[in-house]
Protein backbone atom coordinates (compact mmCIF):
# COMPACT_ATOMS: atom_id res chain seq x y z
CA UNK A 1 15.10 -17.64 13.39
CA UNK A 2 17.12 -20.16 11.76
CA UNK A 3 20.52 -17.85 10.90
CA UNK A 4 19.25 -14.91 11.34
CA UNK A 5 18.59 -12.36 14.83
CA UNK A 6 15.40 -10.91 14.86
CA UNK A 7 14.62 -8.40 17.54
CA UNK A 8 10.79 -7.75 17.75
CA UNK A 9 9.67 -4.29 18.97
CA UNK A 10 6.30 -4.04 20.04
CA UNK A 11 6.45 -1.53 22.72
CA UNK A 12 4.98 2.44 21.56
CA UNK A 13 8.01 4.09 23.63
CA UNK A 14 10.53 2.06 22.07
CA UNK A 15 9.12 2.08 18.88
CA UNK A 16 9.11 6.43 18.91
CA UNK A 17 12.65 6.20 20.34
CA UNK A 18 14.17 4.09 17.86
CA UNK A 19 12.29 5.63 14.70
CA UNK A 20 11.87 8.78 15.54
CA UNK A 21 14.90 9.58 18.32
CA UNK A 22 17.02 7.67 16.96
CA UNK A 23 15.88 7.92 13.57
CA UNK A 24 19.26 7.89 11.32
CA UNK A 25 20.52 5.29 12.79
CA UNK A 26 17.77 2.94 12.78
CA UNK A 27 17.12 3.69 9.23
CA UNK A 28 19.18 0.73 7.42
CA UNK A 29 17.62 -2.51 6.08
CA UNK A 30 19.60 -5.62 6.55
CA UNK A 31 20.46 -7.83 3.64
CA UNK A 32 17.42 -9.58 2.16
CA UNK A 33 15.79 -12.68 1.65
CA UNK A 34 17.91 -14.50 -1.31
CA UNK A 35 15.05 -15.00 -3.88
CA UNK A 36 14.29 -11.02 -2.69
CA UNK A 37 17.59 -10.15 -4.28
CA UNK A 38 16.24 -11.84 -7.60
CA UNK A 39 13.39 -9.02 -7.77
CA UNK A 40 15.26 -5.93 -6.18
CA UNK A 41 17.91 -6.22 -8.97
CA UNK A 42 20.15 -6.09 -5.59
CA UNK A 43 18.22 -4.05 -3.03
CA UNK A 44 17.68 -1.44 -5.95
CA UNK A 45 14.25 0.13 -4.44
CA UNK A 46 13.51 2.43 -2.37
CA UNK A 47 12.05 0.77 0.20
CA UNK A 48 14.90 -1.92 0.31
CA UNK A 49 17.92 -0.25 -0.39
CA UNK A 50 20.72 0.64 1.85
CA UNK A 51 20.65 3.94 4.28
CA UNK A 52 23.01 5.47 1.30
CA UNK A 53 23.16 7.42 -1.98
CA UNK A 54 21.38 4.78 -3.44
CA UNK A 55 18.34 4.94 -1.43
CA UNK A 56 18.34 9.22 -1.40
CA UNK A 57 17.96 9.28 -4.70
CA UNK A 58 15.46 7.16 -5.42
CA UNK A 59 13.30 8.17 -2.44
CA UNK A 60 14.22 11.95 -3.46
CA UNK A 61 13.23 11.22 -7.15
CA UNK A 62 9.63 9.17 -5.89
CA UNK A 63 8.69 11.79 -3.35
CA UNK A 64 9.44 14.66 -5.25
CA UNK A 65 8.53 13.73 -9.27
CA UNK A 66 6.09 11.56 -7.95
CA UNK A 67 4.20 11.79 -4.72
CA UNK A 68 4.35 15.28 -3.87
CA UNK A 69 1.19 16.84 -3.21
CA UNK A 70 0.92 18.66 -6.52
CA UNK A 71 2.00 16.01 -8.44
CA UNK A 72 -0.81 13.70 -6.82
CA UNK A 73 -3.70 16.21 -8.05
CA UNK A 74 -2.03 16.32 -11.44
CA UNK A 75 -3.24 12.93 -11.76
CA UNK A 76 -7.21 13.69 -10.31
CA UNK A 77 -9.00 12.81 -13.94
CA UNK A 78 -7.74 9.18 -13.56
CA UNK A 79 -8.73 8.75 -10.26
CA UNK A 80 -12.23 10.02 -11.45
CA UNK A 81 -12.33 7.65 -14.28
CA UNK A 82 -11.37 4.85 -12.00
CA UNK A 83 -13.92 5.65 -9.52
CA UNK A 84 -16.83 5.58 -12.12
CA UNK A 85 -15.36 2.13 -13.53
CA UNK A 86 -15.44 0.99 -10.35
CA UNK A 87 -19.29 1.72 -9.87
CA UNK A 88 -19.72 0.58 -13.03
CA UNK A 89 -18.29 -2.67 -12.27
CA UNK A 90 -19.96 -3.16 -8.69
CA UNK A 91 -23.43 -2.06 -10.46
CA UNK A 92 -23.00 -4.66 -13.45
CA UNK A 93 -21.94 -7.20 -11.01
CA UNK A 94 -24.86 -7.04 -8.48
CA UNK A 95 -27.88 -6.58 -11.52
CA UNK A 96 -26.52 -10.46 -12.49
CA UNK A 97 -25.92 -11.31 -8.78
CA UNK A 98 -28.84 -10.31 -7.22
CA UNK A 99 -26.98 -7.58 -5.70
CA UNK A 100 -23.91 -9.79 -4.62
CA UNK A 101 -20.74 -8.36 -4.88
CA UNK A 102 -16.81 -9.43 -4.37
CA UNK A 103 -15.51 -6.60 -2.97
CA UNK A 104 -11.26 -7.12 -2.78
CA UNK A 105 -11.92 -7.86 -6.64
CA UNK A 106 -13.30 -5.01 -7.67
CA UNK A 107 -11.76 -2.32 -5.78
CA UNK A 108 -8.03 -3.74 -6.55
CA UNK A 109 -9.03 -3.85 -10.07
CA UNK A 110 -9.57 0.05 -10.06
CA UNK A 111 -6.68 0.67 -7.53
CA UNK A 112 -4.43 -1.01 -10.00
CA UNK A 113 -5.34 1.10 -13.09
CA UNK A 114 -4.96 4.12 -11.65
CA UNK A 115 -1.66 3.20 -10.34
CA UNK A 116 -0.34 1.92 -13.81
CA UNK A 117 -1.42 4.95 -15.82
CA UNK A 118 0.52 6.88 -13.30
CA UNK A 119 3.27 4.48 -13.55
CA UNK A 120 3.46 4.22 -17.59
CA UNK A 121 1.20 7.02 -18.82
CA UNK A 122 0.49 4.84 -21.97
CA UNK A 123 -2.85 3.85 -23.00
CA UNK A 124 -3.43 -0.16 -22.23
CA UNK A 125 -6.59 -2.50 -23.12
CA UNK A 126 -8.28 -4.79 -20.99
CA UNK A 127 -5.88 -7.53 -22.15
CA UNK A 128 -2.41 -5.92 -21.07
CA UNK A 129 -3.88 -4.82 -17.63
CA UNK A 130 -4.90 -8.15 -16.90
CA UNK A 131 -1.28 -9.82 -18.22
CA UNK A 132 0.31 -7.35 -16.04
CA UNK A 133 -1.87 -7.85 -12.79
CA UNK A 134 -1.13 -11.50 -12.77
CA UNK A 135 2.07 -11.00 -13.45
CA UNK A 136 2.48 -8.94 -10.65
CA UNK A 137 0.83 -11.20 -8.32
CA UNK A 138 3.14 -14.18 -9.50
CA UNK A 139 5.81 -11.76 -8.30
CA UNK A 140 4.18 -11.16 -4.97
CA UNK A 141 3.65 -14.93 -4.37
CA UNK A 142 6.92 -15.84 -5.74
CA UNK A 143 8.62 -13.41 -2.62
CA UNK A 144 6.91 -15.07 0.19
CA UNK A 145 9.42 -16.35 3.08
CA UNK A 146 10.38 -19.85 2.51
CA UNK A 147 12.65 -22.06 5.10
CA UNK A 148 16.02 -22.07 3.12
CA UNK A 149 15.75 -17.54 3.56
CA UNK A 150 16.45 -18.72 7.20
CA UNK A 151 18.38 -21.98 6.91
CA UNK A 152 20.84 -21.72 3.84
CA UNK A 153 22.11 -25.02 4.76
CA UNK A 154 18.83 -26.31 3.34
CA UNK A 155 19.28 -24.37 -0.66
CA UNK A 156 20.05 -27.54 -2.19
CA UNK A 157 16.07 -29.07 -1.08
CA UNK A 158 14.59 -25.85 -2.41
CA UNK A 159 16.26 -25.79 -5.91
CA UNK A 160 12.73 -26.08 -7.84
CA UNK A 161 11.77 -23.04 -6.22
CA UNK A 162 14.40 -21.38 -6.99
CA UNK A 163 14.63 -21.99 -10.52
CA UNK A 164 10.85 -20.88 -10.44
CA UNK A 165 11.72 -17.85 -9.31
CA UNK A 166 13.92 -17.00 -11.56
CA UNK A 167 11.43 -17.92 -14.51
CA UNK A 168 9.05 -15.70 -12.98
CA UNK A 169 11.52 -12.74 -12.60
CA UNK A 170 12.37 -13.42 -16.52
CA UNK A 171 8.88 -13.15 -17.38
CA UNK A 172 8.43 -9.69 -15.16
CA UNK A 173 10.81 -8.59 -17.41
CA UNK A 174 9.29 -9.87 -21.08
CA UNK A 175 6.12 -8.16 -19.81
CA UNK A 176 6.83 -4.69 -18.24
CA UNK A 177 9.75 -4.19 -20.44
CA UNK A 178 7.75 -3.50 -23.82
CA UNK A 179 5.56 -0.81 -22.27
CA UNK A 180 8.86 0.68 -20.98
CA UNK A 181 10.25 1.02 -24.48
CA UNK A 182 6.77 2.38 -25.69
CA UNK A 183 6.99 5.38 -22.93
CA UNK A 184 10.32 5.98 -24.04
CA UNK A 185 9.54 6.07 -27.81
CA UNK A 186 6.50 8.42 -26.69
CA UNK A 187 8.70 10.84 -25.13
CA UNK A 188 11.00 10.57 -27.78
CA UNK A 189 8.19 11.54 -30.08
CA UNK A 190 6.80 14.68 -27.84
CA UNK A 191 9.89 16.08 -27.33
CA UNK A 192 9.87 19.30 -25.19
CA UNK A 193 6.35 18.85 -24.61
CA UNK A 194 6.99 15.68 -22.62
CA UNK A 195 6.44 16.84 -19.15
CA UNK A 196 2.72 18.09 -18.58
CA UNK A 197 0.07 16.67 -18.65
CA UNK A 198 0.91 13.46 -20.06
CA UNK A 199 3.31 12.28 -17.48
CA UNK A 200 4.33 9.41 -15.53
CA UNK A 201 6.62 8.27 -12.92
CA UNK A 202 8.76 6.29 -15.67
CA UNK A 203 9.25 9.73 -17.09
CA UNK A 204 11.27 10.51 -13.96
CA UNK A 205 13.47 7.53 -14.33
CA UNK A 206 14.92 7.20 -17.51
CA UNK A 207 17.30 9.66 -16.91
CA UNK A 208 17.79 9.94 -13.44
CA UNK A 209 21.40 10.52 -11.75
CA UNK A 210 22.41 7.97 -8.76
CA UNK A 211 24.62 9.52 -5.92
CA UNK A 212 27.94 7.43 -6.52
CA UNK A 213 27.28 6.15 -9.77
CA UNK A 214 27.75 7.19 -13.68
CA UNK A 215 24.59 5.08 -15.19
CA UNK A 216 21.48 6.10 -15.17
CA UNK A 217 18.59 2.56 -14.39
CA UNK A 218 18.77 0.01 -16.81
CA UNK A 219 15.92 -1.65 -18.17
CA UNK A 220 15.78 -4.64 -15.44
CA UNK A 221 16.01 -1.74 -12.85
CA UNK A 222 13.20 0.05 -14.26
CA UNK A 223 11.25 -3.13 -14.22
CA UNK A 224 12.10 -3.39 -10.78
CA UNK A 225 11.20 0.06 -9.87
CA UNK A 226 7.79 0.00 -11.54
CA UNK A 227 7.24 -3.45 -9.89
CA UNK A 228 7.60 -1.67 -6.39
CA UNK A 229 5.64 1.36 -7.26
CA UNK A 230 2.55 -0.77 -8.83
CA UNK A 231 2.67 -3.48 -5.66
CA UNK A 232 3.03 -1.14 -3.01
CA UNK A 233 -0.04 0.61 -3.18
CA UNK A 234 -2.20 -1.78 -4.85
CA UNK A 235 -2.95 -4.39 -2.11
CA UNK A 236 -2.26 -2.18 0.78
CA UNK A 237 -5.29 -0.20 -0.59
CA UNK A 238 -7.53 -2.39 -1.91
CA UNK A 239 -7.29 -4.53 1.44
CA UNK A 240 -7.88 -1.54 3.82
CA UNK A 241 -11.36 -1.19 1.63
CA UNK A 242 -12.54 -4.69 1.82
CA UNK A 243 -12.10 -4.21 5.79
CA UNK A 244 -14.09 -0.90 5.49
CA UNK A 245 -16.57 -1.98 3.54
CA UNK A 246 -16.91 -5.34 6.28
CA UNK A 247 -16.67 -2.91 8.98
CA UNK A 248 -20.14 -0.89 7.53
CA UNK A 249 -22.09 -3.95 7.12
CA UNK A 250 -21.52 -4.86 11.19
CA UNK A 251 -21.85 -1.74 12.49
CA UNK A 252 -24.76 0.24 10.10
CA UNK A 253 -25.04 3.37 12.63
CA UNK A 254 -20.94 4.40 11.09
CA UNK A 255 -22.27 3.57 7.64
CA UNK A 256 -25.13 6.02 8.03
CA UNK A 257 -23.18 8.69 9.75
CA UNK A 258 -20.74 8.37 6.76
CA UNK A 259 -23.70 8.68 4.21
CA UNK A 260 -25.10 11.63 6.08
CA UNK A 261 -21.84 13.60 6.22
CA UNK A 262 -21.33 13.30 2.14
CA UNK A 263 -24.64 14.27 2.04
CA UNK A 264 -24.35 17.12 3.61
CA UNK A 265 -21.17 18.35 2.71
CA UNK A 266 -21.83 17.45 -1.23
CA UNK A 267 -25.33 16.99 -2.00
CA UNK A 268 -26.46 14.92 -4.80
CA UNK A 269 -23.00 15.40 -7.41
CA UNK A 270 -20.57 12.83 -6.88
CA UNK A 271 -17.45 12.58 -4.38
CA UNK A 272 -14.44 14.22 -5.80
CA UNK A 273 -11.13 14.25 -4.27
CA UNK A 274 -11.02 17.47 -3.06
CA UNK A 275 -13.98 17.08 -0.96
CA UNK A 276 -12.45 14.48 1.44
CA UNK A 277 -10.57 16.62 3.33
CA UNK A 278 -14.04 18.59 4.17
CA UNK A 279 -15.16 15.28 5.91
CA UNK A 280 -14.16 14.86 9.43
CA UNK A 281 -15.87 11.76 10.41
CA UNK A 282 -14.66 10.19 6.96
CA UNK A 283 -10.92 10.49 7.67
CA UNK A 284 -11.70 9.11 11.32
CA UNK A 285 -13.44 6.45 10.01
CA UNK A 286 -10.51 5.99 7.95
CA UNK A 287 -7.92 6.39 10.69
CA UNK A 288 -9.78 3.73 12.97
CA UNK A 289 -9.46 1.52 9.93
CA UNK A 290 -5.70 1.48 9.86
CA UNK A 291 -5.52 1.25 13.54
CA UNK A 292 -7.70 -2.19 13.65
CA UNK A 293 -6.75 -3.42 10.34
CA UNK A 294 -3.03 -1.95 9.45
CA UNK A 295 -1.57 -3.58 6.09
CA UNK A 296 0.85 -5.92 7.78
CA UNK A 297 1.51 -7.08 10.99
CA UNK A 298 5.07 -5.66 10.61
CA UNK A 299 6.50 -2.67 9.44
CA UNK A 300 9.12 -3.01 6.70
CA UNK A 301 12.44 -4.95 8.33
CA UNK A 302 14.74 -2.11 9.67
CA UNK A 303 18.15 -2.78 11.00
CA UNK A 304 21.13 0.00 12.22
CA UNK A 305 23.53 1.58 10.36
CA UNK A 306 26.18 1.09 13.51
CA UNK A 307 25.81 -0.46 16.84
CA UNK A 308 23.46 0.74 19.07
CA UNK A 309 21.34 0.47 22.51
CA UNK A 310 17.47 0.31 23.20
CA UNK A 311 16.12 -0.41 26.44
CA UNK A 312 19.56 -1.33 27.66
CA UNK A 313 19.83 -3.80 25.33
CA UNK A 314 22.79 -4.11 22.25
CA UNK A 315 21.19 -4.02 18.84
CA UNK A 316 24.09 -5.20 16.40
CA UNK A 317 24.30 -4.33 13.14
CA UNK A 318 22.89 -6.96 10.16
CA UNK A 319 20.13 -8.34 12.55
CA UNK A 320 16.01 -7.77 11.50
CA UNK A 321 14.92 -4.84 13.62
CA UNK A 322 10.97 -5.33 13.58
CA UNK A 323 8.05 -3.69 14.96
CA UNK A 324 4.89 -5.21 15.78
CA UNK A 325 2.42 -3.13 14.60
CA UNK A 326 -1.03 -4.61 15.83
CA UNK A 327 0.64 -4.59 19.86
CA UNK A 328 0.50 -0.71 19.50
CA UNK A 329 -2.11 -0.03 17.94
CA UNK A 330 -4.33 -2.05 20.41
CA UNK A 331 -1.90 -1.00 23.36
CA UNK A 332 -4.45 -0.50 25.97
CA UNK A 333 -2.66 1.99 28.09
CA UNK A 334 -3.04 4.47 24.49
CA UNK A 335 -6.19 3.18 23.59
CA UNK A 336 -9.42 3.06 25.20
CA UNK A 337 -11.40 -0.07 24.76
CA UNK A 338 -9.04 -0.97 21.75
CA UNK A 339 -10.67 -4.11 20.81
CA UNK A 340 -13.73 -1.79 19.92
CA UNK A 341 -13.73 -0.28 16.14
CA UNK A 342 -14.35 3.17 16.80
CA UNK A 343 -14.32 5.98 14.88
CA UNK A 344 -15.52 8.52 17.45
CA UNK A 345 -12.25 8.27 19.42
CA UNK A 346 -10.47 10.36 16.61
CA UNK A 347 -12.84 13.05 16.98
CA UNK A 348 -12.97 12.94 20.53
CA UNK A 349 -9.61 15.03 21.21
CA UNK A 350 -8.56 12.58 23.67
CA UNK A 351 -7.37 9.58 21.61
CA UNK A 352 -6.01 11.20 18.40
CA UNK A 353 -3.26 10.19 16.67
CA UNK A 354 -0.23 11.58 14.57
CA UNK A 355 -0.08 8.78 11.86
CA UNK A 356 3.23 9.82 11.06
CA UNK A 357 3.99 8.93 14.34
CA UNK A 358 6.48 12.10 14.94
CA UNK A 359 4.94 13.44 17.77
CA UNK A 360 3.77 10.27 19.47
CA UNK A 361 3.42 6.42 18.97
CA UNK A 362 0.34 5.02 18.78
CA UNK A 363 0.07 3.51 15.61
CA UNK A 364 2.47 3.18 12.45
CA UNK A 365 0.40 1.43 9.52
CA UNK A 366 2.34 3.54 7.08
CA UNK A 367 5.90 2.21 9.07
CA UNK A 368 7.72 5.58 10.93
CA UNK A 369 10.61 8.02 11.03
CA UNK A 370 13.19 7.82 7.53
CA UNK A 371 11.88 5.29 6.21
CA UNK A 372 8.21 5.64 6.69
CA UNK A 373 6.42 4.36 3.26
CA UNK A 374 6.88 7.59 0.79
CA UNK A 375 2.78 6.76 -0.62
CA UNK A 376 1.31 7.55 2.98
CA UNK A 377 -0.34 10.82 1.18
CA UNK A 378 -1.49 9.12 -1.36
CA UNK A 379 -2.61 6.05 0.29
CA UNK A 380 -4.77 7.47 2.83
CA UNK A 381 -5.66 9.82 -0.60
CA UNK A 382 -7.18 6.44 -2.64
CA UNK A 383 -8.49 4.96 0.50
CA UNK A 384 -10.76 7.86 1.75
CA UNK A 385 -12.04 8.99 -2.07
CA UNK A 386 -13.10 4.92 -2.64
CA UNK A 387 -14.83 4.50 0.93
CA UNK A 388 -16.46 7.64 0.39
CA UNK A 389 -17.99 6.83 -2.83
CA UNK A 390 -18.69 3.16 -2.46
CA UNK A 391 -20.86 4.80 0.72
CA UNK A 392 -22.29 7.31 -1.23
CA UNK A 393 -23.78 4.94 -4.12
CA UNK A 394 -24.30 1.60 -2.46
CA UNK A 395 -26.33 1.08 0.82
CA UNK A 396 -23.80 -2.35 2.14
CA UNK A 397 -25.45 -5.33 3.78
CA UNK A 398 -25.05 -9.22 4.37
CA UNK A 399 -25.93 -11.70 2.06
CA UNK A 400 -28.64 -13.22 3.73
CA UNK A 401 -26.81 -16.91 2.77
CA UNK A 402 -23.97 -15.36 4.91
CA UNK A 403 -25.30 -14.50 7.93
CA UNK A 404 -22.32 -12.39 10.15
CA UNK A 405 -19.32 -11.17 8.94
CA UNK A 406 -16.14 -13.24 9.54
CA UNK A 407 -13.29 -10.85 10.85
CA UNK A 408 -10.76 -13.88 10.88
CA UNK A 409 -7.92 -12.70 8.76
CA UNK A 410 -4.81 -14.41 6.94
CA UNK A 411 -0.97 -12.94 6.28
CA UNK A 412 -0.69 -12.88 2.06
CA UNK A 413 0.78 -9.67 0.70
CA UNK A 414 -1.18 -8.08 3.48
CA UNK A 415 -3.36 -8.71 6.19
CA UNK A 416 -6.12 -10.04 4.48
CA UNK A 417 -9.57 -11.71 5.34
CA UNK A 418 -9.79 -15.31 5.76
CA UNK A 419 -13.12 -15.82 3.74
CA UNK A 420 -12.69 -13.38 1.26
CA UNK A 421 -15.63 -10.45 1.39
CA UNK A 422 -19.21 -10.97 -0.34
CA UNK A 423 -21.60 -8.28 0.24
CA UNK A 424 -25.18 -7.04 -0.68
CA UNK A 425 -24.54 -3.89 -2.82
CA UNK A 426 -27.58 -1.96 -2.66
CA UNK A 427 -28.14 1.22 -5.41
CA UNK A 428 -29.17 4.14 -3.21
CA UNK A 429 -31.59 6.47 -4.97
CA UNK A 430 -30.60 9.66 -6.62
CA UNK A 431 -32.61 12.47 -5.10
């Protein structure tokens, strides 16, 4: 594509052998996109730095001060608050609608505050959330592909875009770089009391050591790195609900099965966290979801760290390595019927799936192997607790001005629907 090799894997065998077998040496990314570089301050992230020092530590540092398991819970009263904002919001929202709701709105709303307090651990009004959600989504927009990424030769016809990405990269810094300074005056201020808690993964980054280097991030690298850690699980999330929630309204038998399980397994108190785990038809439903509707329709660009075979053929090093996610997911020699949504096949026995993809590949929404996204925990976390209660206190239909639900979707960020979702929010009774 223009100057650049892409090989596109989109078979499950090769895809396991390459990620998994192969792991270490498929684990590199190639250089990126020039107006990427702009953002990355220089492929400083984890997800788009170099198989090196660089990238250890930061994955090492987001994994285990952020994302571990424990860490996660620590952070369970904000992901209760959220929740009852969100029903809040979705209740307010269909009294003045007559029970219309916009569901990607609401749900990314919520997603997005819970992933800034865990981000900043300051407290932040209406106003700065909303400054700093479309300032992240001038970001996102900003990185899209454009022709001169593949045809250099063509820079000087794209110089208004560049210059308007570097405006926008200037004002991702005036904006996330005053709530930086405000953590780091707050920990100033708490002293040895500064880890419990009131934490946050900027907390973890002020002073951490890079393998190879003598600095510790500066402030545009903290930017960055807070960029990458609000983005990356805002869309993916919010997306996968809208999907879910379009998936109840067409097929009402799941949507009662789901309503029936939390019934059963909680009564009449709301969903908590901890209770997801307890519901095995939930985290089918939510498996099937990924299958049919994974994030993107590729995994993150890989590329080797040396020259290499697969399938017999050479795979130099510096070309795009990517893997076509929907071709095994619906692979039809894994998957039964997979055109069907279907979350009985994952309770079945027959048509599980590791969504890791270490033992087997059969899907890989999450990516695979080294570099496998580091928020799969916590993803699949914020996706089951929202389905779960969005089930438990809304009964989801059509708008009868809609008539049946358009499944036509669009590449943004993510995979997203074409017409974006409207739905009937119905209050279900409390008994």
């Amino acid at each position: 594509m223009g100057t650049r090799t892409l090989i596109i894997i989109s078979s499950p065998e090769l895809a396991h052998e390459a990620l998994i077998q192969m792991g270490p040496v498929f684990a590199n990314r190639p250089a990126e996109l020039v107006t990427r570089t702009i953002f990355s301050s220089n492929m400083f992230t984890v997800n788009s730095a170099v198989h090196g020092p660089v990238w250890r530590s930061l994955r090492r540092n987001m994994v285990q001060g952020m994302l571990s398991t424990t860490r996660v819970k620590d952070f369970r009263g904000v992901r209760c608050n959220a929740m009852d904002r969100l029903v809040d919001l979705i209740r307010t929202e269909e009294e003045t609608a007559d029970g219309a709701v916009w569901v990607l709105k609401n749900v990314r709303f919520a997603v997005f505050c819970i992933l800034l307090s865990m981000c900043f651990g300051v407290e932040m009004d209406e106003k700065a959330i909303q400054l700093i959600d479309r300032t992240m989504k001038a970001v996102v927009v900003t990185l899209l592909p454009r022709l001169d990424d593949f045809l250099p030769i063509l820079g000087p016809l794209f110089t208004k875009q560049r210059k308007r990405a570097i405006e926008v990269r200037e004002h991702q810094l005036r904006t996330l770089t005053p709530f930086i300074e405000k953590r780091r005056s707050a920990l100033h201020n708490l002293g040895s009391n500064k880890i419990g808690s009131d934490f946050a993964y900027l907390d973890t980054l002020f002073d951490l050591k890079i393998e190879g280097r003598n600095s510790c991030p500066t402030n545009p690298e903290l930017v960055t790195l807070c960029s990458e850690f609000l983005n990356g699980g805002t869309d993916t999330t919010a997306t996968a609900v809208e999907w879910g929630i379009a998936r109840l309204i067409q097929n009402p038998e799941i949507q009662s099965k789901l309503y029936t399980e939390i019934k059963s397994t909680i009564g009449n108190r709301n969903v908590d966290e901890k209770d997801v785990d307890g519901m095995p038809y939930l985290n089918a439903f939510t498996k099937e979801l990924l299958r049919k509707h994974p994030p993107t329709y590729f995994a993150l660009t890989h590329a080797v760290t040396q020259p290499a075979k697969l399938a017999g053929y050479d795979i130099p090093t510096g070309v795009n390595v990517e893997f076509f996610t929907p071709a095994i997911a619906h692979d039809p020699k894994i998957w039964s019927k997979p055109e069907e949504f279907n979350p009985d096949r994952f309770l079945s026995g027959n048509e599980d799936a590791d969504i890791t993809g270490a033992r087997e590949m059969k899907m890989m929404p999450f990516g695979a192997g080294r570099r496998i996204c580091p928020g799969l925990g916590m993803g699949m976390l914020h996706i089951n607790l929202i389905m779960a209660r969005m089930v438990q206190e809304f009964e989801w239909g059509t708008l009868p001005s809609k008539g049946k639900i358009d499944f036509s979707e669009k590449l943004e960020f993510t995979v997203v629907m074409m017409n974006p979702l409207q739905a009937l929010a119905k209050p279900r009774a409390k008994k």
